[in-house]
N, C-alpha and C. Protein backbone atom coordinates (compact mmCIF):
# COMPACT_ATOMS: atom_id res chain seq x y z
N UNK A 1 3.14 -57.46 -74.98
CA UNK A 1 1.97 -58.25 -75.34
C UNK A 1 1.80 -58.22 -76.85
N UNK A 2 1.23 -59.64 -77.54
CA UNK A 2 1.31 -59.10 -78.91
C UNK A 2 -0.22 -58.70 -79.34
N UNK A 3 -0.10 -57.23 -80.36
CA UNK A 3 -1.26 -56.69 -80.30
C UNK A 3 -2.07 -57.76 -81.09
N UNK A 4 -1.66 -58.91 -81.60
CA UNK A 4 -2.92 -59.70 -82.57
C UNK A 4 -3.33 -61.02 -81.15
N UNK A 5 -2.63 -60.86 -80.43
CA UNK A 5 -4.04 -61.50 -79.42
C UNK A 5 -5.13 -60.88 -78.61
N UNK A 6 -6.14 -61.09 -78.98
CA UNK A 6 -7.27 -60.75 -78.70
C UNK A 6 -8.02 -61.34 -77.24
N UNK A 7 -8.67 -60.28 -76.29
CA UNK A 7 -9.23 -61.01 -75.03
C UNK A 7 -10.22 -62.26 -75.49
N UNK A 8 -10.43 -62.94 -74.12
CA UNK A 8 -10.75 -64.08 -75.14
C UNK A 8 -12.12 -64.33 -73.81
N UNK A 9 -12.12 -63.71 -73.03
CA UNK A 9 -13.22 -63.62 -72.11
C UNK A 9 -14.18 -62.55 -72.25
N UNK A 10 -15.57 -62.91 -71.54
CA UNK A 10 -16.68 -62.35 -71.66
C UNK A 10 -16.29 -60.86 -70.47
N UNK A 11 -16.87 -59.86 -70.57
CA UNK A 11 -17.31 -59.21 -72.36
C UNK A 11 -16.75 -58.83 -73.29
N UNK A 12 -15.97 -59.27 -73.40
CA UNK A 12 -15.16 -58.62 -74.48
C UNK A 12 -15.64 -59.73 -75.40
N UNK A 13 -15.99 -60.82 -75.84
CA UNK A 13 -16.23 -61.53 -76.69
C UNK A 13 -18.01 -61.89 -76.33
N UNK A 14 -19.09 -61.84 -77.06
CA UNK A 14 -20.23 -62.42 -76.36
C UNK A 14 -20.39 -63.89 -75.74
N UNK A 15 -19.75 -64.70 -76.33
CA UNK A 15 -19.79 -66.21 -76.43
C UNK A 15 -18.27 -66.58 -75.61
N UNK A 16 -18.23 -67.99 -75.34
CA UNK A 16 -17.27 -68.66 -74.90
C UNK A 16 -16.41 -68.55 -75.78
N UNK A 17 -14.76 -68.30 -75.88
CA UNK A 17 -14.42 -68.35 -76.96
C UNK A 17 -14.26 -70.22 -77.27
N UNK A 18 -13.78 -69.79 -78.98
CA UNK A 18 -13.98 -71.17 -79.29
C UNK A 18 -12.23 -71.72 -79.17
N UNK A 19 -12.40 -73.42 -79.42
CA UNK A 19 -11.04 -73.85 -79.74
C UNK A 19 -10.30 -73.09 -80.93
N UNK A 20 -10.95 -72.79 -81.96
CA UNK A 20 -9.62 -72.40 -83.17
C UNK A 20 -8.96 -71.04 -82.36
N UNK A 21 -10.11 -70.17 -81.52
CA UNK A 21 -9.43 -68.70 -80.98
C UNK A 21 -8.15 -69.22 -80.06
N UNK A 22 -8.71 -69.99 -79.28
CA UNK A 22 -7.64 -70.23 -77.78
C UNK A 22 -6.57 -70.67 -78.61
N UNK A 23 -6.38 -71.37 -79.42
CA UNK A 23 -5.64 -71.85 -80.24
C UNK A 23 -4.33 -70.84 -81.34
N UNK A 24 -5.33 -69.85 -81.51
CA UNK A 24 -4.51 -68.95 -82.21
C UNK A 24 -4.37 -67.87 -81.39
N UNK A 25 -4.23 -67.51 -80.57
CA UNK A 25 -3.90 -66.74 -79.40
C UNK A 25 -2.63 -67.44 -78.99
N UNK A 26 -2.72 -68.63 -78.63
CA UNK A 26 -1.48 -69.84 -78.34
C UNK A 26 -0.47 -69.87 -79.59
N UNK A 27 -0.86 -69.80 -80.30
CA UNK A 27 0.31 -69.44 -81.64
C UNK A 27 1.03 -68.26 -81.34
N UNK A 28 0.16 -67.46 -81.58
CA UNK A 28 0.78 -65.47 -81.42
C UNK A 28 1.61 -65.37 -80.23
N UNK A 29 1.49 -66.16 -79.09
CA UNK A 29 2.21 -65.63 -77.99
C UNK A 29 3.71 -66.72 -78.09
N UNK A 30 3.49 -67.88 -78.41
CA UNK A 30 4.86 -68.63 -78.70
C UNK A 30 5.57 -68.19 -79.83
N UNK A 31 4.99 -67.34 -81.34
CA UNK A 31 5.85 -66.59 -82.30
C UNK A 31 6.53 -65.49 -81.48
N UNK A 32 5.77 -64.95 -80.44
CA UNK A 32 6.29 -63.92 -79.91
C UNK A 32 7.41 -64.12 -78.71
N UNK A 33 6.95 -65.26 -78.33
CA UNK A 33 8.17 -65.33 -76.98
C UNK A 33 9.42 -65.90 -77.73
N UNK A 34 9.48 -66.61 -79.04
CA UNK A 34 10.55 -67.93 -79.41
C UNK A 34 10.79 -66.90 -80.33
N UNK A 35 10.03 -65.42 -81.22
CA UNK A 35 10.87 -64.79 -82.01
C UNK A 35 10.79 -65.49 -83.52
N UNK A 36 10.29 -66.53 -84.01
CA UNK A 36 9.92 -67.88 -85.11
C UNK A 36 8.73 -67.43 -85.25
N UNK A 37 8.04 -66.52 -86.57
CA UNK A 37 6.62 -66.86 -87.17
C UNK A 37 6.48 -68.50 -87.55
N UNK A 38 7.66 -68.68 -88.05
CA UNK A 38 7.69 -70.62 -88.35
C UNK A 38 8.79 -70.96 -88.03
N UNK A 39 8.47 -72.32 -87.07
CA UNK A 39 9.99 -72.58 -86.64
C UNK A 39 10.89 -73.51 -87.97
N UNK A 40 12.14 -73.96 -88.16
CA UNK A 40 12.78 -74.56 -88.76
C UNK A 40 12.68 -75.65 -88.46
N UNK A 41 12.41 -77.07 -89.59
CA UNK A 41 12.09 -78.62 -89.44
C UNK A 41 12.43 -79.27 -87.94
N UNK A 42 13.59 -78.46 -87.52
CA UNK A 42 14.41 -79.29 -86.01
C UNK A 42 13.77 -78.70 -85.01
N UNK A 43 12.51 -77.41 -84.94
CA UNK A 43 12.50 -76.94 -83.88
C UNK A 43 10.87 -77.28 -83.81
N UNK A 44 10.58 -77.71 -85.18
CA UNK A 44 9.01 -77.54 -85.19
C UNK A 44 8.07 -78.48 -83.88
N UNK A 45 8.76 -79.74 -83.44
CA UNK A 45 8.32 -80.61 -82.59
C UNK A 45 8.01 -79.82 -81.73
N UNK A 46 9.13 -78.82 -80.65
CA UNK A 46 9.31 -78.40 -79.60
C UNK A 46 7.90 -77.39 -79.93
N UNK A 47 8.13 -76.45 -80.88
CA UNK A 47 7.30 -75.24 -81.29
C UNK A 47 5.43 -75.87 -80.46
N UNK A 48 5.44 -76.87 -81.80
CA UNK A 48 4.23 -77.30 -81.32
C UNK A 48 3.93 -77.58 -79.93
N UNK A 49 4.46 -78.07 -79.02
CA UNK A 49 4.49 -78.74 -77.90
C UNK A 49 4.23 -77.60 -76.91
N UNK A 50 4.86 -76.93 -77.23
CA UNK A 50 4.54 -75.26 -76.78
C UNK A 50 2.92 -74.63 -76.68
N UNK A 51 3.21 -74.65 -78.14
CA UNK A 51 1.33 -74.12 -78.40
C UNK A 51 0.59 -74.84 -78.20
N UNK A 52 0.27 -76.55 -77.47
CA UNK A 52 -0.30 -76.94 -77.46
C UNK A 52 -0.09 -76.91 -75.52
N UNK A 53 0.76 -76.72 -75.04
CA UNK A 53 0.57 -76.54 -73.50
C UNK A 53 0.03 -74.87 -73.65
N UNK A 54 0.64 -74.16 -73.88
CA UNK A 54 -0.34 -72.95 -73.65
C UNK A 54 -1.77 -72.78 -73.68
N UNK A 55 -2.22 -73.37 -75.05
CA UNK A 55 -3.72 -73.73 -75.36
C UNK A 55 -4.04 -74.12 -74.35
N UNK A 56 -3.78 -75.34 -73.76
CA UNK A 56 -4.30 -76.13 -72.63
C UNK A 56 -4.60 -75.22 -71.52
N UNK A 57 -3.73 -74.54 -71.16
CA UNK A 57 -3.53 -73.42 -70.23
C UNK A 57 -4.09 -72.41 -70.20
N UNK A 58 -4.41 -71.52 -71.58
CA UNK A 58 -5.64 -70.65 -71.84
C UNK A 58 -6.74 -70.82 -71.69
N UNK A 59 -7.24 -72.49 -71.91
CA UNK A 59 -8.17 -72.99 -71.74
C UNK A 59 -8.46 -73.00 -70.35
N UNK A 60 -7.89 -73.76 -69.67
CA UNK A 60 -7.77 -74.12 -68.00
C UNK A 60 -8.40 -72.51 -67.28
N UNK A 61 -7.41 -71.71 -67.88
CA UNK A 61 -7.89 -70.13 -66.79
C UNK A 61 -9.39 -69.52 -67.45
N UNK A 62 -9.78 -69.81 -68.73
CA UNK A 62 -10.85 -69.13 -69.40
C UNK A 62 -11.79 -70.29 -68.59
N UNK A 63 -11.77 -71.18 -68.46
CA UNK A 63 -12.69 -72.25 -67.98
C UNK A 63 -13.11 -71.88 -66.27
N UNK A 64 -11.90 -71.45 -65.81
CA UNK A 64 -12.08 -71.01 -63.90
C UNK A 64 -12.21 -69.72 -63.74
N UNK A 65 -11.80 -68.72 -64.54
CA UNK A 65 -11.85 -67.44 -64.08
C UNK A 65 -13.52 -67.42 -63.75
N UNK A 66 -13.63 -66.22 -62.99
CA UNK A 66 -14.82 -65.83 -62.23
C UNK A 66 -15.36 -64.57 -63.19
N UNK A 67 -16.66 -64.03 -63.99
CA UNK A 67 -16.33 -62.71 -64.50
C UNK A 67 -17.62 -61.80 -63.42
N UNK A 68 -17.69 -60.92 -63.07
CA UNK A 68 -18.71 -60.64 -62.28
C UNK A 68 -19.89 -60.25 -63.47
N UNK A 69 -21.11 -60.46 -63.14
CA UNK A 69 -22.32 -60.27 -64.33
C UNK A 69 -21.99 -60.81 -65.28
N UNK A 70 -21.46 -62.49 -65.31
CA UNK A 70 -21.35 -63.04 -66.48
C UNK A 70 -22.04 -64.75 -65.89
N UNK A 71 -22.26 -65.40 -66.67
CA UNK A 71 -22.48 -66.88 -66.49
C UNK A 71 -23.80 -66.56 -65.13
């Protein structure tokens, strides 16, 4: 797991997290799975495409998860 992503659900955060968090959480884990802090001009398309389905996806489970004594 990489230690610079941070939980992104209640309680561990007071608030919903926001888009820039889900977002950079979605960065940290595609530098970490692809091994690229920055990908090279030919890979950058794919890179993005990546962090932007994960986001989606962080989003999706932070949006349905259940927390007990929350909401």
């Amino acid at each position: 797991m990489c230690r610079s992503i941070k939980t992104l659900r209640p309680p561990a955060i007071p608030e919903e997290a926001t888009e820039d968090e889900v977002r950079a959480a979605a960065l940290q884990y595609v530098r970490k799975v692809s091994g690229f802090r920055a990908p090279a001009a030919h890979n950058r398309e794919v890179f993005d495409r990546a962090v932007d389905a994960v986001a989606r996806a962080t989003q999706e489970l932070l949006d349905d998860l259940v927390v007990r004594g929350h909401r």
